[in-house]
Protein backbone atom coordinates (compact mmCIF):
# COMPACT_ATOMS: atom_id res chain seq x y z
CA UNK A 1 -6.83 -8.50 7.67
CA UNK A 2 -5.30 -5.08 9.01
CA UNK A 3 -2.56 -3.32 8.33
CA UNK A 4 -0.75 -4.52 11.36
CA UNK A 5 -1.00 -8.23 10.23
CA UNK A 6 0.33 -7.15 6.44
CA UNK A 7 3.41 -5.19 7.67
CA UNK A 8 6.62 -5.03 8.98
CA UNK A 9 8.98 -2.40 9.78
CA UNK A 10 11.15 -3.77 6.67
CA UNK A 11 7.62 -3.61 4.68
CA UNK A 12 7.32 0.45 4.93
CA UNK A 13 9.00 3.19 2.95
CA UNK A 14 9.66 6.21 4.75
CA UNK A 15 10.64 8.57 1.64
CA UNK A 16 9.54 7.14 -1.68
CA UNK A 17 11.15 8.66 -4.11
CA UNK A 18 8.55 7.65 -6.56
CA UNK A 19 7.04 10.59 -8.67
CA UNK A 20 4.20 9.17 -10.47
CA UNK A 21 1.61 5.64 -9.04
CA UNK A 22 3.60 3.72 -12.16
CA UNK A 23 6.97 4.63 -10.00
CA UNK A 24 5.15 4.12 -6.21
CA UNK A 25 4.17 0.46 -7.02
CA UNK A 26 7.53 -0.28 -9.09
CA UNK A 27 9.31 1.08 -5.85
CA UNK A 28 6.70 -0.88 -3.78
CA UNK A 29 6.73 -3.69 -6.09
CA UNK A 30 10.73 -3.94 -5.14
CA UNK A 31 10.83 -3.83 -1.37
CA UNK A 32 8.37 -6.97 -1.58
CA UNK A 33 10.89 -8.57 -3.47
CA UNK A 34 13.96 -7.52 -1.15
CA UNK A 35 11.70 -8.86 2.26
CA UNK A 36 11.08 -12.19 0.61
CA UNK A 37 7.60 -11.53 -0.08
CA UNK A 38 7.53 -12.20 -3.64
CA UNK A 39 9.93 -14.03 -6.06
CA UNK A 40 12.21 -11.39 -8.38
CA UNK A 41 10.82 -13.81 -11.33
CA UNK A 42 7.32 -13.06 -10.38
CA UNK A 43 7.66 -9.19 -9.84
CA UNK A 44 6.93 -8.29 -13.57
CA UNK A 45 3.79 -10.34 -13.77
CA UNK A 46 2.82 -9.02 -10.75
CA UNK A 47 3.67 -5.44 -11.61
CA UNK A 48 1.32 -6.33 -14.16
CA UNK A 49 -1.86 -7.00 -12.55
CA UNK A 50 -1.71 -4.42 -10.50
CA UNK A 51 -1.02 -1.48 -13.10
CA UNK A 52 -3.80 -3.35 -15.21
CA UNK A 53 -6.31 -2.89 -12.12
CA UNK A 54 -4.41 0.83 -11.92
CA UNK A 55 -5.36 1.63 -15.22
CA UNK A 56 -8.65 0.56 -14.93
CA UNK A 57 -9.53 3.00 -12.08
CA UNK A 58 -6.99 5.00 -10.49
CA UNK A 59 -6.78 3.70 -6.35
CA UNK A 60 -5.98 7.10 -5.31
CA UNK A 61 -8.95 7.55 -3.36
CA UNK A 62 -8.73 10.95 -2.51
CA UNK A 63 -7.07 12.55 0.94
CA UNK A 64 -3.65 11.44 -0.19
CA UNK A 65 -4.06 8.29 -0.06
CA UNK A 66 -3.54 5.15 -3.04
CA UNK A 67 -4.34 1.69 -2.02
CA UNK A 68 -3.05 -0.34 -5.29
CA UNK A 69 -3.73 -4.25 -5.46
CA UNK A 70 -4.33 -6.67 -7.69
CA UNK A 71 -5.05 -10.47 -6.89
CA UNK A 72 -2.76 -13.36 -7.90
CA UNK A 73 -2.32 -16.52 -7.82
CA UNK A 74 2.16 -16.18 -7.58
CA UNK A 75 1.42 -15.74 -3.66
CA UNK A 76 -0.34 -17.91 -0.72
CA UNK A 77 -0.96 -15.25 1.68
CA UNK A 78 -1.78 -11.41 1.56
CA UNK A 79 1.51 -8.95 1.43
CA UNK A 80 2.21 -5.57 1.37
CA UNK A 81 4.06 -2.61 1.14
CA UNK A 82 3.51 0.70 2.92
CA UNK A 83 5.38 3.91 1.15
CA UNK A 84 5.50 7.96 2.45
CA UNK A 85 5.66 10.53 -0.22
CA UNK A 86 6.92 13.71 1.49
CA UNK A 87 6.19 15.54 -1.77
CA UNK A 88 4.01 13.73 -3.13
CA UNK A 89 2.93 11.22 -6.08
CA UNK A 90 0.81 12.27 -8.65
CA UNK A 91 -1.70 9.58 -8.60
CA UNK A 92 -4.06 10.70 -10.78
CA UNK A 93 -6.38 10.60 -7.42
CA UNK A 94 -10.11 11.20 -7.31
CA UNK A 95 -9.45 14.69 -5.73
CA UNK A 96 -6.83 15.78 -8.07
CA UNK A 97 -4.39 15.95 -5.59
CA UNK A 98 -0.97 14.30 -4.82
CA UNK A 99 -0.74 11.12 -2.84
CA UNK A 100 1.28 10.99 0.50
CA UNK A 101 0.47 7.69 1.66
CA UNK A 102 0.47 4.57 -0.58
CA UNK A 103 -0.24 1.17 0.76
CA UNK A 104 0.22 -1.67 -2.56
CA UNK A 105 -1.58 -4.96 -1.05
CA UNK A 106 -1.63 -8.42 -2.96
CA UNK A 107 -4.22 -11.16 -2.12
CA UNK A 108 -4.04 -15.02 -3.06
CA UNK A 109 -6.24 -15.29 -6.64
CA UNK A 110 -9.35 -16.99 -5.42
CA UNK A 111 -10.03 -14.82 -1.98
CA UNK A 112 -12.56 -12.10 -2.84
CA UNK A 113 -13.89 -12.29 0.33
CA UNK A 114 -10.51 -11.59 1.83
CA UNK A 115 -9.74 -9.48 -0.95
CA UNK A 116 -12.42 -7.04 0.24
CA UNK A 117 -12.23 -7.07 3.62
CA UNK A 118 -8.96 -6.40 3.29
CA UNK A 119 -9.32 -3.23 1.20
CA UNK A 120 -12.32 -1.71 3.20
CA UNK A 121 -9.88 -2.31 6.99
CA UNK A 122 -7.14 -0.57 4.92
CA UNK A 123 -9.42 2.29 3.23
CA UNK A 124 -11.31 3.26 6.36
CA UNK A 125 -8.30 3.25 8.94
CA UNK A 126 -6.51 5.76 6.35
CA UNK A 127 -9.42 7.97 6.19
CA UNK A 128 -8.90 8.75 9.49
CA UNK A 129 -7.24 12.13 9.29
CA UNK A 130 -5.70 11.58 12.65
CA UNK A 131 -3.59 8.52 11.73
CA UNK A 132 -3.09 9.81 8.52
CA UNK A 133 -1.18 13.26 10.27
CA UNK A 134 0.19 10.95 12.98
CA UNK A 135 1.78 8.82 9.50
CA UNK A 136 2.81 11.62 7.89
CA UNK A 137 4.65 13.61 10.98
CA UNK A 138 6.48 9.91 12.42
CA UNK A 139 9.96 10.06 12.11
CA UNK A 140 10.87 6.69 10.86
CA UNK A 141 9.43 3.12 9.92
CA UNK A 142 10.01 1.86 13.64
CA UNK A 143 7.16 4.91 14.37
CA UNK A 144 4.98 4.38 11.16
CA UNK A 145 4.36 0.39 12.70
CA UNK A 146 3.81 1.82 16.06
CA UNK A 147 1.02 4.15 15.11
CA UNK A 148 -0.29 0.86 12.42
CA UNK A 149 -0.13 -1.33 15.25
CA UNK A 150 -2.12 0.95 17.67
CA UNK A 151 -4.58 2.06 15.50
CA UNK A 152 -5.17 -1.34 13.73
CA UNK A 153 -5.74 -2.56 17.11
CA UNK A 154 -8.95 -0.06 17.96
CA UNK A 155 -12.28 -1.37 17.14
């Protein structure tokens, strides 16, 4: 799975206002509930899992980037959330540095496979520094899917 096929324009966050990764996948956490992506009741568990997998190793993977996800078995197919920090989210990243661009991704318990793929499509099109500026400089969520969609779509 791509980004493309995980998002919609109602899916992305142009201005998190998030401060901290605990804050970024709360505020994630909550536009998955207002799309109809997950159930309110099952936002806590979830919220759960993935600050469990959080705390285990941080997902900020350096470059600005944090790719929180956990795996659970309160979904049937893979969501997400994209979020833009203008100023930042400390993320307690690999590199040290604050987090721009945080994509939270949930897979169906049971689809490692999936589970995988899905994280390596997602890590390596956001360590491409041009999508990354292109992200980063787009004016609005209409924009953000645009450049998703295009680059998503190169092989």
């Amino acid at each position: 799975m791509t980004l493309a096929d995980i998002l919609s324009q109602d899916q992305i966050i142009t201005d998190l206002s998030a401060t901290n990764r605990w804050e970024a996948i709360e505020e994630l956490l909550a536009n998955l509930v207002e799309c109809g992506k997950i159930r309110e009741e099952n936002k806590e568990t979830i919220s759960n899992l993935v600050k469990k997998r959080e705390s285990s190793m941080s997902t900020g993977v350096g470059y600005g980037i944090g790719i929180p996800h956990a795996s659970t078995d309160l979904i049937s197919e893979v969501v997400g959330a994209f979020g833009r920090s203008r100023r930042g989210v400390n993320f307690d990243a690999l590199d040290n540095k604050p987090v721009n661009l945080v994509m939270l991704f949930l897979v169906p318990q049971g689809q490692f496979q999936k589970h995988l793929h899905t994280l390596a499509n997602i890590a390596k099109l956001l360590h491409n520094s041009e999508f990354r500026k292109s992200l980063e400089e787009a004016p609005d969520a209409t924009a953000m899917l645009s450049i998703i969609r295009r680059h998503s779509a190169v092989k």
